[in-house]
Protein backbone atom coordinates (compact mmCIF):
# COMPACT_ATOMS: atom_id res chain seq x y z
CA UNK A 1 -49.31 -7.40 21.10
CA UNK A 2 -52.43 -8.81 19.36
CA UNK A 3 -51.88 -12.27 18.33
CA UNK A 4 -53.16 -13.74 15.02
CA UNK A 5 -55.95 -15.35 16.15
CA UNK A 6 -56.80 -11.40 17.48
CA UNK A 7 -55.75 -10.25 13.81
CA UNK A 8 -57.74 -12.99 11.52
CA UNK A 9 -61.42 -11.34 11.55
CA UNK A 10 -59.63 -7.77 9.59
CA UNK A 11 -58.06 -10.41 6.78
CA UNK A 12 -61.87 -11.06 5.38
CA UNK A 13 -61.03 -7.90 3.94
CA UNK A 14 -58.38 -9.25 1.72
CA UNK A 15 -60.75 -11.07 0.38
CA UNK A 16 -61.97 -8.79 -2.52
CA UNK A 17 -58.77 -7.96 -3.80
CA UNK A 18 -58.04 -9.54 -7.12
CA UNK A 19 -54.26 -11.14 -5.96
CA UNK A 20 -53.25 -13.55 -3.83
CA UNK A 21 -52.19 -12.74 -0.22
CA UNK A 22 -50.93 -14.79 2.40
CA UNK A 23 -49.88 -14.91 6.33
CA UNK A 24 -46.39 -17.14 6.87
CA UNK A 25 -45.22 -17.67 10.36
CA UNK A 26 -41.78 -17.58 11.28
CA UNK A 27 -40.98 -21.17 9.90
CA UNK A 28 -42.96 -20.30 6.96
CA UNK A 29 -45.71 -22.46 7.15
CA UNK A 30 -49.36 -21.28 5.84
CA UNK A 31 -51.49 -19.80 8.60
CA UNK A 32 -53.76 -17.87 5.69
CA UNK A 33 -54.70 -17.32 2.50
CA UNK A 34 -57.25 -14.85 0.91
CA UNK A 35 -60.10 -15.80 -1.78
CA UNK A 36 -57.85 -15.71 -4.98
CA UNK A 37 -54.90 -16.84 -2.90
CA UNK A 38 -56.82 -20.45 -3.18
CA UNK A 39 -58.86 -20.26 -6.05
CA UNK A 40 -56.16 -18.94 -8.66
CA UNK A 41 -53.03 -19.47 -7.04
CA UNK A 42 -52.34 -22.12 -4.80
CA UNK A 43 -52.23 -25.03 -7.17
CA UNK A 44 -50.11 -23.27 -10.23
CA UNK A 45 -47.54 -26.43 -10.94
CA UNK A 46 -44.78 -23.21 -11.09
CA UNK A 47 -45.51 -21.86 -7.81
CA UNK A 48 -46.78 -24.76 -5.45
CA UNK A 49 -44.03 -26.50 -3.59
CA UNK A 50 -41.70 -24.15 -5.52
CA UNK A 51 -41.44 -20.72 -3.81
CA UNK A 52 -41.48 -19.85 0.23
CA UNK A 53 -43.92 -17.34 -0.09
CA UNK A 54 -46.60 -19.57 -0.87
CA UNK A 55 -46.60 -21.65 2.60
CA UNK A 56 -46.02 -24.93 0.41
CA UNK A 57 -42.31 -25.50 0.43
CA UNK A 58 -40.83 -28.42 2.86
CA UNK A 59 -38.45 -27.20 5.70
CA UNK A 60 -35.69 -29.15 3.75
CA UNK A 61 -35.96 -27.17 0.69
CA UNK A 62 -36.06 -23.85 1.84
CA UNK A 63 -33.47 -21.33 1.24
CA UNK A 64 -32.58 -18.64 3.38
CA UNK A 65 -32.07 -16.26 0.49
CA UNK A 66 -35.70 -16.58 -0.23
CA UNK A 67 -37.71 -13.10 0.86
CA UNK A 68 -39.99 -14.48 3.35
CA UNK A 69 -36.65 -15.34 5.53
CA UNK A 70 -34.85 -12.24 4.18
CA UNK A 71 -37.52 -10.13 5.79
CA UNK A 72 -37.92 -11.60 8.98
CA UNK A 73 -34.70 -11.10 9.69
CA UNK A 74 -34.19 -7.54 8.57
CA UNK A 75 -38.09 -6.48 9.55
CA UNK A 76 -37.93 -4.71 5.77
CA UNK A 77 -40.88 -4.66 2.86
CA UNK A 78 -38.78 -6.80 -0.35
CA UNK A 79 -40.03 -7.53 -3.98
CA UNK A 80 -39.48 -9.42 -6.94
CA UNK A 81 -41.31 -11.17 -10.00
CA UNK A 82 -41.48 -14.64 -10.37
CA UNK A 83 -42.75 -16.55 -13.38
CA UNK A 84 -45.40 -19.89 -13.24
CA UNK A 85 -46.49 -22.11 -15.79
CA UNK A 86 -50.00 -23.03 -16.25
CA UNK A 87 -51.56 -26.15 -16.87
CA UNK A 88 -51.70 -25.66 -20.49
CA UNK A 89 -48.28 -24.71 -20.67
CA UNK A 90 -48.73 -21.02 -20.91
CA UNK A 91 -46.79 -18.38 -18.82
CA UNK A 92 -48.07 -16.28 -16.07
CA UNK A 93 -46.27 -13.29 -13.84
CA UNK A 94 -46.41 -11.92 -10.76
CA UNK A 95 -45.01 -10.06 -8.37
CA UNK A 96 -44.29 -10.87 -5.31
CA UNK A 97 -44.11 -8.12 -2.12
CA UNK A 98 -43.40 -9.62 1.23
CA UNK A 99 -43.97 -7.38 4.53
CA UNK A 100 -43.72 -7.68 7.85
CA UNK A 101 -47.27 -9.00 9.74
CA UNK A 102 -47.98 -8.11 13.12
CA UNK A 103 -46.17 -6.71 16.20
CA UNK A 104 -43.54 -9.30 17.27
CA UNK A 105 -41.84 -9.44 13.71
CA UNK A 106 -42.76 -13.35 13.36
CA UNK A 107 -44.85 -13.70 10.69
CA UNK A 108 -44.76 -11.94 6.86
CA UNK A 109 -47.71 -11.26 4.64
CA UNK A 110 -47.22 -11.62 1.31
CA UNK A 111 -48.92 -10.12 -1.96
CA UNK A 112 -48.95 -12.18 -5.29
CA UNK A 113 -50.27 -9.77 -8.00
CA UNK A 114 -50.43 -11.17 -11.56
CA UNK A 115 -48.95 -9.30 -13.98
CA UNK A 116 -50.69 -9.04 -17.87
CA UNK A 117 -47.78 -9.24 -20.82
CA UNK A 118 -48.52 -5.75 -21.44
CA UNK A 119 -47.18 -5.02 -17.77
CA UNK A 120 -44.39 -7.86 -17.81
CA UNK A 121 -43.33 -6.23 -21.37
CA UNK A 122 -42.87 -3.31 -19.84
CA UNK A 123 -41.12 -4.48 -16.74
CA UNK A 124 -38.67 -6.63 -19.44
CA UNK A 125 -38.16 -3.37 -22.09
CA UNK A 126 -37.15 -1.72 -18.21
CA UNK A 127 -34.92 -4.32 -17.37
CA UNK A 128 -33.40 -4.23 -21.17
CA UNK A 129 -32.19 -0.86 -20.79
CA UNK A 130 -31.11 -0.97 -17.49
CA UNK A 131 -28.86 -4.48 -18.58
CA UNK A 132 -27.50 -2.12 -21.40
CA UNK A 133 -27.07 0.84 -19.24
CA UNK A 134 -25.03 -2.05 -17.27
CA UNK A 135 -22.91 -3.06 -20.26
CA UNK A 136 -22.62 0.06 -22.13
CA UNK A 137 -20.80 1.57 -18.63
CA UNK A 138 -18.64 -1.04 -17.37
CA UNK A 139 -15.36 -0.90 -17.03
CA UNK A 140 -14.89 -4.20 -18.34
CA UNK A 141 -14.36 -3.86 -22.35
CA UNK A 142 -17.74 -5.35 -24.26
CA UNK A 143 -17.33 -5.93 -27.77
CA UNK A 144 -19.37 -7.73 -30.69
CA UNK A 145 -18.62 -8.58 -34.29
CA UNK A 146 -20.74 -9.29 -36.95
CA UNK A 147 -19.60 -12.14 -39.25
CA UNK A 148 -17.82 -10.13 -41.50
CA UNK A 149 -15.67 -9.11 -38.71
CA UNK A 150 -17.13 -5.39 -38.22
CA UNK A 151 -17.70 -3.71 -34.86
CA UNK A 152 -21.41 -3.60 -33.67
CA UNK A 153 -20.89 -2.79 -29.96
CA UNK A 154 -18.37 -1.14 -28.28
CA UNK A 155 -19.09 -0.34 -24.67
CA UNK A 156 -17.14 2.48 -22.35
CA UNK A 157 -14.94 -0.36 -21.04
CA UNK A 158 -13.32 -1.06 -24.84
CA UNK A 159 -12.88 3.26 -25.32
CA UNK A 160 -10.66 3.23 -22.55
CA UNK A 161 -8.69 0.20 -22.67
CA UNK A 162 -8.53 0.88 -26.17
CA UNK A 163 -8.40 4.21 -26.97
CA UNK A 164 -11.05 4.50 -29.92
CA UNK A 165 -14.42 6.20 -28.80
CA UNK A 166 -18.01 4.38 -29.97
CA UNK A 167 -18.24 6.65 -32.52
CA UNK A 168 -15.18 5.90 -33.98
CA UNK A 169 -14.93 1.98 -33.27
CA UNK A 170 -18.75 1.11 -34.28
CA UNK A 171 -19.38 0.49 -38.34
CA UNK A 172 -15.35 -0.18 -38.83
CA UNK A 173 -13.85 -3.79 -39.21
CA UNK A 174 -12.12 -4.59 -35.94
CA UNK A 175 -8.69 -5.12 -37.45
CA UNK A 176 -8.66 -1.48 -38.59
CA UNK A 177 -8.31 -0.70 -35.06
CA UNK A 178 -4.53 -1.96 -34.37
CA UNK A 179 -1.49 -1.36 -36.24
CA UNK A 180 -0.30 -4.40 -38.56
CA UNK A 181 1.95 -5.62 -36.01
CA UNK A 182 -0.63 -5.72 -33.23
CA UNK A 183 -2.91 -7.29 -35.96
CA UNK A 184 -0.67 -10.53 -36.26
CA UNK A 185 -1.04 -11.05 -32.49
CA UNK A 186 -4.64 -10.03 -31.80
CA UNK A 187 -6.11 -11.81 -35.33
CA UNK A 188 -5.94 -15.24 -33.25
CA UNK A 189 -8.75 -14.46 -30.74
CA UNK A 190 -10.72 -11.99 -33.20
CA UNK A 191 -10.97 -13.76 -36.25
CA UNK A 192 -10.55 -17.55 -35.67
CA UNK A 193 -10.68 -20.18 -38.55
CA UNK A 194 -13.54 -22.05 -36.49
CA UNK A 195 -16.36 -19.39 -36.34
CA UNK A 196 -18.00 -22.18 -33.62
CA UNK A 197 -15.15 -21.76 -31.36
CA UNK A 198 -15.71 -20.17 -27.80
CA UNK A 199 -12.67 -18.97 -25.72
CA UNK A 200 -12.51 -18.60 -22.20
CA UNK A 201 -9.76 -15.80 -20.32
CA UNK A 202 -7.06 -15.76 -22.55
CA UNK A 203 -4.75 -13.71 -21.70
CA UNK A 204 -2.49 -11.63 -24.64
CA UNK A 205 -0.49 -8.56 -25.62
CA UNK A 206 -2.26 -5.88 -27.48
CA UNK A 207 -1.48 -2.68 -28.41
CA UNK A 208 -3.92 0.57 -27.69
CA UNK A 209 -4.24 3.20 -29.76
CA UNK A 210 -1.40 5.31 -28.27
CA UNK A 211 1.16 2.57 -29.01
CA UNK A 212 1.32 1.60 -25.28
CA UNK A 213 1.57 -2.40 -24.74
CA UNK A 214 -1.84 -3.85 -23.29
CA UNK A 215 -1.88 -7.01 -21.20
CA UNK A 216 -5.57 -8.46 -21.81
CA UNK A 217 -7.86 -11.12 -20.60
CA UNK A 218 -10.47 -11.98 -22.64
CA UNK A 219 -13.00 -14.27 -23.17
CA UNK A 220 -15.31 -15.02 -26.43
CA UNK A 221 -18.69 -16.39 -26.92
CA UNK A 222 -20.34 -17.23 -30.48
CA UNK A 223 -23.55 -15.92 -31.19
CA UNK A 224 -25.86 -17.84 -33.12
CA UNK A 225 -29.14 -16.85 -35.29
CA UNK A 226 -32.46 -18.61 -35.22
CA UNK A 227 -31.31 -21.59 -37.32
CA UNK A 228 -28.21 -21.93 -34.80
CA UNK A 229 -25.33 -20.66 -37.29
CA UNK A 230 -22.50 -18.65 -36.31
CA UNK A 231 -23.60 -14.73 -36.83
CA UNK A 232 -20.08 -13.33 -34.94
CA UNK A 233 -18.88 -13.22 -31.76
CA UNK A 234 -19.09 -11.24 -28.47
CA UNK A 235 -16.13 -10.22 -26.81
CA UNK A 236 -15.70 -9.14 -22.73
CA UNK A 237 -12.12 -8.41 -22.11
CA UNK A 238 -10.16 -6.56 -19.26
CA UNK A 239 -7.38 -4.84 -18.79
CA UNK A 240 -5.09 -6.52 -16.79
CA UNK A 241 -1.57 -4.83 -17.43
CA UNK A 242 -0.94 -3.73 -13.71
CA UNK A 243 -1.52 -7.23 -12.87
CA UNK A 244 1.56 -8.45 -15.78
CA UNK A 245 3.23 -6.21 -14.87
CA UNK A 246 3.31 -6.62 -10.51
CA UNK A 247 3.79 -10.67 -11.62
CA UNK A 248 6.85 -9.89 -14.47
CA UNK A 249 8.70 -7.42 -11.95
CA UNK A 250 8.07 -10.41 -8.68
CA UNK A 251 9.23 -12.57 -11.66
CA UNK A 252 12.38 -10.51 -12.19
CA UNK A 253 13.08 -10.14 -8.52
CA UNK A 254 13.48 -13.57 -7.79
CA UNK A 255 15.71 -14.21 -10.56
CA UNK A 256 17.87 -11.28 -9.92
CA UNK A 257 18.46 -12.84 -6.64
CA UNK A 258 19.50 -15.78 -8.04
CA UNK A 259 22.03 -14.31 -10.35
CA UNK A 260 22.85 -11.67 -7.22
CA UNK A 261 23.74 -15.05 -4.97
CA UNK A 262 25.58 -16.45 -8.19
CA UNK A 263 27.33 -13.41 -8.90
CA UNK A 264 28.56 -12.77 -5.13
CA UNK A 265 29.65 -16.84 -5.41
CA UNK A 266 31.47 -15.92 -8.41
CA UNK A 267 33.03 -12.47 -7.24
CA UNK A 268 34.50 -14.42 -4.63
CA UNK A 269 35.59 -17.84 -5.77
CA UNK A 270 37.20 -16.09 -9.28
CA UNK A 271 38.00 -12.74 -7.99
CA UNK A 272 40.93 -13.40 -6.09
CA UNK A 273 42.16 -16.17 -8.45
CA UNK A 274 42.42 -13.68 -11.40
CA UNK A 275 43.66 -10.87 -9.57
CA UNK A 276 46.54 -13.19 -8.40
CA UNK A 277 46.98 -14.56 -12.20
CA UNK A 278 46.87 -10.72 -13.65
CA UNK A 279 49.27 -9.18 -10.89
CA UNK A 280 51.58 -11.98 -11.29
CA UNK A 281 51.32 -11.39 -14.91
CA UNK A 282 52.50 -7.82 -14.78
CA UNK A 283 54.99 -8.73 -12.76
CA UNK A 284 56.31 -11.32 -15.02
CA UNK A 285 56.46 -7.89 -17.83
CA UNK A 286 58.15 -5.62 -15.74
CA UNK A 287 61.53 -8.18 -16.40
CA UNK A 288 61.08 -8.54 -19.92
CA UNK A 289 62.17 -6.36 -22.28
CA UNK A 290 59.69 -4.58 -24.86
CA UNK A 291 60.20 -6.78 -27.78
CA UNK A 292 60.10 -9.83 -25.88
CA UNK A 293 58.06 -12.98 -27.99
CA UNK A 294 56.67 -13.59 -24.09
CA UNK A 295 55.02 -10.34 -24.03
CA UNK A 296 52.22 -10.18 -25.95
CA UNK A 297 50.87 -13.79 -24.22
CA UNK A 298 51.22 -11.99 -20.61
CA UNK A 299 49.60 -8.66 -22.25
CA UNK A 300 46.52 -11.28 -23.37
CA UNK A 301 46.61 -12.90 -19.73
CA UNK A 302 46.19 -9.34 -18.31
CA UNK A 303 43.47 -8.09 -20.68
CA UNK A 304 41.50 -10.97 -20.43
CA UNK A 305 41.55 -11.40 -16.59
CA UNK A 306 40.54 -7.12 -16.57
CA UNK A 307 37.63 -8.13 -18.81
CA UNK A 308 36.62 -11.35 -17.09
CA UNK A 309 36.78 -9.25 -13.67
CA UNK A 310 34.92 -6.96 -14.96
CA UNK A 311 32.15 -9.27 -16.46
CA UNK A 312 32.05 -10.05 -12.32
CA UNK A 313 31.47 -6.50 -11.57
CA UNK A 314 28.73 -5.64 -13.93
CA UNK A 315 27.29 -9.06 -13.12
CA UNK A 316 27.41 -7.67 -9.31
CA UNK A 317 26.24 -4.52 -10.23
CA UNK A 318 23.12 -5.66 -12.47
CA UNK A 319 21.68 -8.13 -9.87
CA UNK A 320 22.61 -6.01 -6.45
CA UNK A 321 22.70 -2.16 -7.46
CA UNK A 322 23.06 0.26 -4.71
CA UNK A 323 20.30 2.11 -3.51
CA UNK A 324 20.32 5.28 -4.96
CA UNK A 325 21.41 8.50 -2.54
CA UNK A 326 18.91 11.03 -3.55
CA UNK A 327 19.89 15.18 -3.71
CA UNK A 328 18.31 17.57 -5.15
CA UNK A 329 20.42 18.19 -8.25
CA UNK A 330 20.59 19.41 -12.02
CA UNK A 331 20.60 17.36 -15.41
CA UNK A 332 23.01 19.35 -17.24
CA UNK A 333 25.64 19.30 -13.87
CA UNK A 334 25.99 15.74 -14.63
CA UNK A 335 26.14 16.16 -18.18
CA UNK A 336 28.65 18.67 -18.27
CA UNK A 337 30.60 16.34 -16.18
CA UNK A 338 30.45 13.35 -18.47
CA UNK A 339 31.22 15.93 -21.37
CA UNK A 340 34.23 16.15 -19.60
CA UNK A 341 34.99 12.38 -19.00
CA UNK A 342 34.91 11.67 -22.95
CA UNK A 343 36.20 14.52 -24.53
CA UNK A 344 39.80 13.30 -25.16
CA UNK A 345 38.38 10.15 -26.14
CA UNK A 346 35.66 11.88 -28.71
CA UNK A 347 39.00 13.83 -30.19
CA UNK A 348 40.97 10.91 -30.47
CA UNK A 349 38.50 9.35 -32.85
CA UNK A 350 37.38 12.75 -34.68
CA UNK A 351 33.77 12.20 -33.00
CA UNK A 352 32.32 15.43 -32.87
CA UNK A 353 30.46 16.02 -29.14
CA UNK A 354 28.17 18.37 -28.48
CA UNK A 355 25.80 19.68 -25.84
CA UNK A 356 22.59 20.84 -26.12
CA UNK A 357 20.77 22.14 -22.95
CA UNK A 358 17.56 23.59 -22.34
CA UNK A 359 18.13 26.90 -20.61
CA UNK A 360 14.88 26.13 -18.14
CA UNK A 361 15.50 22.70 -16.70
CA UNK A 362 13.72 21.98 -13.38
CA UNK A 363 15.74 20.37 -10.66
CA UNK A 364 15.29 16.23 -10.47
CA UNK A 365 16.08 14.26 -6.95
CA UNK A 366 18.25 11.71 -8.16
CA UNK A 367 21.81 10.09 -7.05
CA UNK A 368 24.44 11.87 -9.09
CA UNK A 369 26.87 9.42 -9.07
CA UNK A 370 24.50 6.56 -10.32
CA UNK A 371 22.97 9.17 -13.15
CA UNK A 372 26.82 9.66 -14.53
CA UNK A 373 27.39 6.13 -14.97
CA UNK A 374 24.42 6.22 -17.31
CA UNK A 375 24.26 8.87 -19.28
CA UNK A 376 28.18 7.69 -19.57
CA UNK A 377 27.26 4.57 -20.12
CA UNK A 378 25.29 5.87 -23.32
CA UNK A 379 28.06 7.80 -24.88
CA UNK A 380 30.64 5.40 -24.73
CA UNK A 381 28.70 2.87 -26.77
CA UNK A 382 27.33 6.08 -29.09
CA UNK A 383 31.23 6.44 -29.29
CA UNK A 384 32.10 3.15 -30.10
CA UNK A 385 29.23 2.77 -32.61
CA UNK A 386 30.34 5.80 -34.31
CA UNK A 387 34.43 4.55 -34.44
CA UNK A 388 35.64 7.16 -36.37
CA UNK A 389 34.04 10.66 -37.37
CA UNK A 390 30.36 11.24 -37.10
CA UNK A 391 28.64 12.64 -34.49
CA UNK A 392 27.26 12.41 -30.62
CA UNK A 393 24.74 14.54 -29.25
CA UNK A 394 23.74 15.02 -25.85
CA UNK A 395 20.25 17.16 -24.90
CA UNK A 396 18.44 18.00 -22.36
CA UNK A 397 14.84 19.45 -21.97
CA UNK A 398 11.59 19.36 -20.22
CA UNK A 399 9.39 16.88 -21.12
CA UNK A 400 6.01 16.17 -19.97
CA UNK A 401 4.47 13.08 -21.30
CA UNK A 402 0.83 11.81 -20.46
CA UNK A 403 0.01 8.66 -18.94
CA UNK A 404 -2.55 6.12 -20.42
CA UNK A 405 -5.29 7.30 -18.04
CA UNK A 406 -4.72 11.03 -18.87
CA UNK A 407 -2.63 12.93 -16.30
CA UNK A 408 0.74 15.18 -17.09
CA UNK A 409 4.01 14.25 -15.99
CA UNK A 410 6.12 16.84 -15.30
CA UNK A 411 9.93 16.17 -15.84
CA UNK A 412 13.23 16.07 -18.41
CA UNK A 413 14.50 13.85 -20.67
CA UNK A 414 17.83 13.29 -21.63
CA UNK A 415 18.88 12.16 -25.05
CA UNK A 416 22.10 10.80 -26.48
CA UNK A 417 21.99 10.41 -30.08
CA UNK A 418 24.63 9.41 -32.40
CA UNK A 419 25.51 8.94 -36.40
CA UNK A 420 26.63 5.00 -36.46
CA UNK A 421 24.92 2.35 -38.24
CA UNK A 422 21.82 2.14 -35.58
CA UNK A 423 20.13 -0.85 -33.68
CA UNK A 424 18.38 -3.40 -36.10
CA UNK A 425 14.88 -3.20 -36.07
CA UNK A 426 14.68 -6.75 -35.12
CA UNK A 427 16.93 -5.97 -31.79
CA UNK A 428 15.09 -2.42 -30.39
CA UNK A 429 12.73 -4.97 -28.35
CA UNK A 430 15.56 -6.98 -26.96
CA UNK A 431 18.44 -4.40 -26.53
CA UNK A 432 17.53 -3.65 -22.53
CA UNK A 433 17.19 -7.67 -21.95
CA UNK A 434 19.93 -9.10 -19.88
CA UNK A 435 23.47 -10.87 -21.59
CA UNK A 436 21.85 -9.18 -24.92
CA UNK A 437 24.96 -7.74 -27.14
CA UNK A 438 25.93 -7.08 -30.83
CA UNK A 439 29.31 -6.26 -29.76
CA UNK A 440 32.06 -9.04 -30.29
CA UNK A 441 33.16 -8.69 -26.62
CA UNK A 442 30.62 -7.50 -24.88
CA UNK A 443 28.54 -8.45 -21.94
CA UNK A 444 25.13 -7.71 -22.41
CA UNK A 445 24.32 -5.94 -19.19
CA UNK A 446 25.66 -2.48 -19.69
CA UNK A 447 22.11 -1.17 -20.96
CA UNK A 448 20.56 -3.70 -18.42
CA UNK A 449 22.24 -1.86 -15.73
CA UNK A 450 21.45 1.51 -16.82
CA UNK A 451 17.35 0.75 -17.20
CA UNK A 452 17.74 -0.52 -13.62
CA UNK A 453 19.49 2.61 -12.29
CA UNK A 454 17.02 5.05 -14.48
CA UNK A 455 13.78 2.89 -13.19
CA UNK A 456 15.14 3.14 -9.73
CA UNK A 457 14.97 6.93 -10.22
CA UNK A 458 11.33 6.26 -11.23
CA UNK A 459 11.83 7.40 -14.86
CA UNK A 460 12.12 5.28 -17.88
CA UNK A 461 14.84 4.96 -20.60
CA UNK A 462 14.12 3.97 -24.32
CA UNK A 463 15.43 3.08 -27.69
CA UNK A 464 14.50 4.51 -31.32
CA UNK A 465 16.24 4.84 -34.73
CA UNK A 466 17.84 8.25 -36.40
CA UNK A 467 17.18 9.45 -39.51
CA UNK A 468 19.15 8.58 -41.73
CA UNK A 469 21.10 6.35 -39.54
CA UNK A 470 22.26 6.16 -36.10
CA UNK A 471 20.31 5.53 -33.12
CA UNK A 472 18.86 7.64 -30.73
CA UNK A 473 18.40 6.72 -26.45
CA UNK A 474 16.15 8.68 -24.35
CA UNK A 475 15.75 9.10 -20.55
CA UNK A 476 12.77 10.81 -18.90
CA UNK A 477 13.01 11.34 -15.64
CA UNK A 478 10.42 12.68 -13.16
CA UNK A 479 11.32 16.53 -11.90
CA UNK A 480 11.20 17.89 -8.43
CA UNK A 481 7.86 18.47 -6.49
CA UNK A 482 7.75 21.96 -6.66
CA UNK A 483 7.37 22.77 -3.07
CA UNK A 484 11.28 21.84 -3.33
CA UNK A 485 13.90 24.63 -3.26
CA UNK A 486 16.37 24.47 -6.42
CA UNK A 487 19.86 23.78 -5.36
CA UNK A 488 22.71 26.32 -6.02
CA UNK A 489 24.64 24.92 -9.47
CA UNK A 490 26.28 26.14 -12.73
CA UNK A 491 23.48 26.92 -15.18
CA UNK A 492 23.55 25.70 -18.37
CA UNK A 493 22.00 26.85 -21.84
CA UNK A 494 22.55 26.62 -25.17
CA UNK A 495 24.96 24.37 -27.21
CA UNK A 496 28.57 23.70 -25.90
């Protein structure tokens, strides 16, 4: 391989050419420079002593990100543009292009070719639209307000965490774009009192455009004009939901095996204790006579020590519920069953009960025993909200909903429905939390229980309000892959 000393007479060539070249060896010390290299170059305060590829830097002060050491190692031409201030304080450009020199891969040449500001304007108006290419397709949301609070930006990232398209975001005052509710929450980080004020990953609860709930993180810069006063704000905010949402359910585990250890303490240190009290109880009864003064204290003693027991149980079965034994089954076998269950009681009260069923259900995978106790679960307290006359209506029917980033669910929903007074609009929010009850002797984890069964079924259960009054639950859950063979049951249809 021809050293450099072999090499040096063919660099008189470089000579003529109007930019600076140079020859580095591999610790990146000067071994030549060409004509302009020296006479325009080599003593530019922004370059000298600044950059590697100028032969001039100390070994303490290089950095191994620099291109002269990024080539040798990788043998590969690399570029960039690097800026230098003149003497008199203007600006000059150029771009830099290091190569490999010579056979043995130690040394680089490198080409320093100034740039005019017609060129660099160019290579800037380039890098402008590739930035905004950048922004405008991110899938981090980019937003910016003018002062008056109206949208100016809105980048690919803010359609889909939002919902609104660019078309339909840009020109309209940001609060238009969330219900009033979702307003209250989200007027803190869009229109603060201090227009000067910068915030940095915030994290809050929006709402998109489809009424789904939004966990975001966002993060807001001022932006000034030329006499530094605020002109609005830019905005770069990210959905983080999944994230909430894997945190509030690792969140929920750990306390529900708190209150699972509590409960099991509980089902054993009080469970035998009251049954003991309530057997001994009825005992105590069956030697009275019925209009004993002594019997309605022992009737109390028995009812309470059934209801604190079973405060235990639905303790137990809130904070340890059994894993569901999946079969392939059908919606309205179960429903038909729990017809069954309440009918006398529905009678008893004058409650009318009916069944509607959609004659083409798919088959579901689900535990049939665990399903019963929820959709039962649901018409006793439509039953006991109604008291007396009025009605409760079961139904069943496909339903497939779409999910915030677009696809079909195929599946069924069941709804129970009745005519009492409703749930306060104040208590839809709350009514699935644990220990949460408007009765006078409830527990609060009836409902609690029945999201966990439904959710362990992978469907979802919900709350709304019935015209005129009433209130109206709703189950989806998640049909059969359909390379599954129906199972063999009663088919229903119609209204019973």
């Amino acid at each position: 391989m021809p050293s450099f000393e072999d090499l040096r007479p063919s660099l008189v060539a470089f000579d003529l050419v109007e930019a600076g070249v140079t020859i580095l060896d591999e610790h990146l010390n000067l071994l030549w420079g060409n004509r302009y290299f020296h006479e325009k170059i080599e003593d530019l305060p922004g370059l000298k002593g600044r950059h590697c590829f100028t032969g001039y830097v100390p070994p303490e002060r290089r950095c191994e990100d620099c291109l002269p050491p990024l080539v040798l190692r990788s043998g590969e031409v690399a570029e960039t543009i690097r800026t230098a201030q003149e003497e008199d304080g203007s600006l000059s450009w150029f771009r830099i292009v290091v190569s490999p020199f010579g056979g043995e891969g130690n040394m680089v040449c490198t080409f320093i070719l100034p740039l005019s500001s017609e060129e660099m304007g160019r290579i800037d108006s380039w890098r402008e639209r590739f930035l905004l290419s950048a922004i405008r397709n991110g899938n981090d949301g980019v937003i910016a307000l003018d002062r008056t609070r109206t949208v100016r930006f809105w980048n690919r990232g803010a359609e889909k965490i939002f919902g609104f398209s660019v078309s339909e975001a840009v020109g309209e005052p940001i609060e238009s774009l969330f219900s009033e509710t979702a307003w209250e929450q989200a007027a803190e980080v869009f229109a603060p009192e201090d227009p000067m004020a910068a915030l940095d990953n915030r994290e809050i609860k929006v709402e998109s455009r489809e009424g789904m709930t939004l966990w975001i993180d966002l993060s807001r810069t001022p932006l000034l004009d030329g006499s530094g006063r605020p002109n609005g704000y830019s905005f770069v905010v990210r959905d983080i939901t999944e994230r909430k949402m894997a945190e509030e359910k690792m969140a929920f585990t750990e306390r529900m095996t708190a209150v699972g250890n509590m409960a099991a303490t509980l089902a054993h240190e009080i469970g035998t204790p009251l049954g003991i009290i309530s057997n001994t109880a009825e005992l105590l009864m069956l030697d009275l006579p019925d209009d004993d003064v002594r019997r309605p204290e022992l009737e109390a003693i028995v009812h309470e020590t059934d209801r604190i027991g079973g405060l235990v149980r639905d303790l137990l079965s809130y904070s340890r519920p059994e894993r569901p034994e999946m079969d392939v089954l059908r919606i309205e076998d179960v429903l038909l069953r729990v017809k069954r269950l309440i009918h006398h009681a529905s009678q008893k009260q004058g409650t009318r009960l009916e069944l509607r069923i959609d004659p083409e259900l798919t088959p579901i995978l689900g535990d049939i025993n665990q399903l019963e106790q929820v959709i039962l679960n649901l018409c006793m307290n439509a039953l006991q909200a109604v008291q007396s006359g009025g009605e409760v209506i079961m139904t069943a029917r496909q339903s497939c909903p779409i999910t915030p980033d677009g696809r079909e669910q195929t599946g069924l929903e069941v709804v129970v429905e009745d005519s009492g007074p409703g749930v306060p609009e104040q208590d839809l929010p709350k009514i699935f939390n644990p220990f949460f009850t408007t009765k006078a002797n409830g527990t609060g984890l009836g409902l609690s229980v029945c999201k966990t069964l439904v959710e362990e079924h992978g469907g979802t259960i919900s709350v709304g309000s019935r015209e005129p009054h009433g209130a109206v639950f709703t189950v989806w859950l998640p049909a059969l892959d359909a390379e599954a063979q129906p199972v063999d049951g009663e088919e229903g249809s119609g209204a019973f």
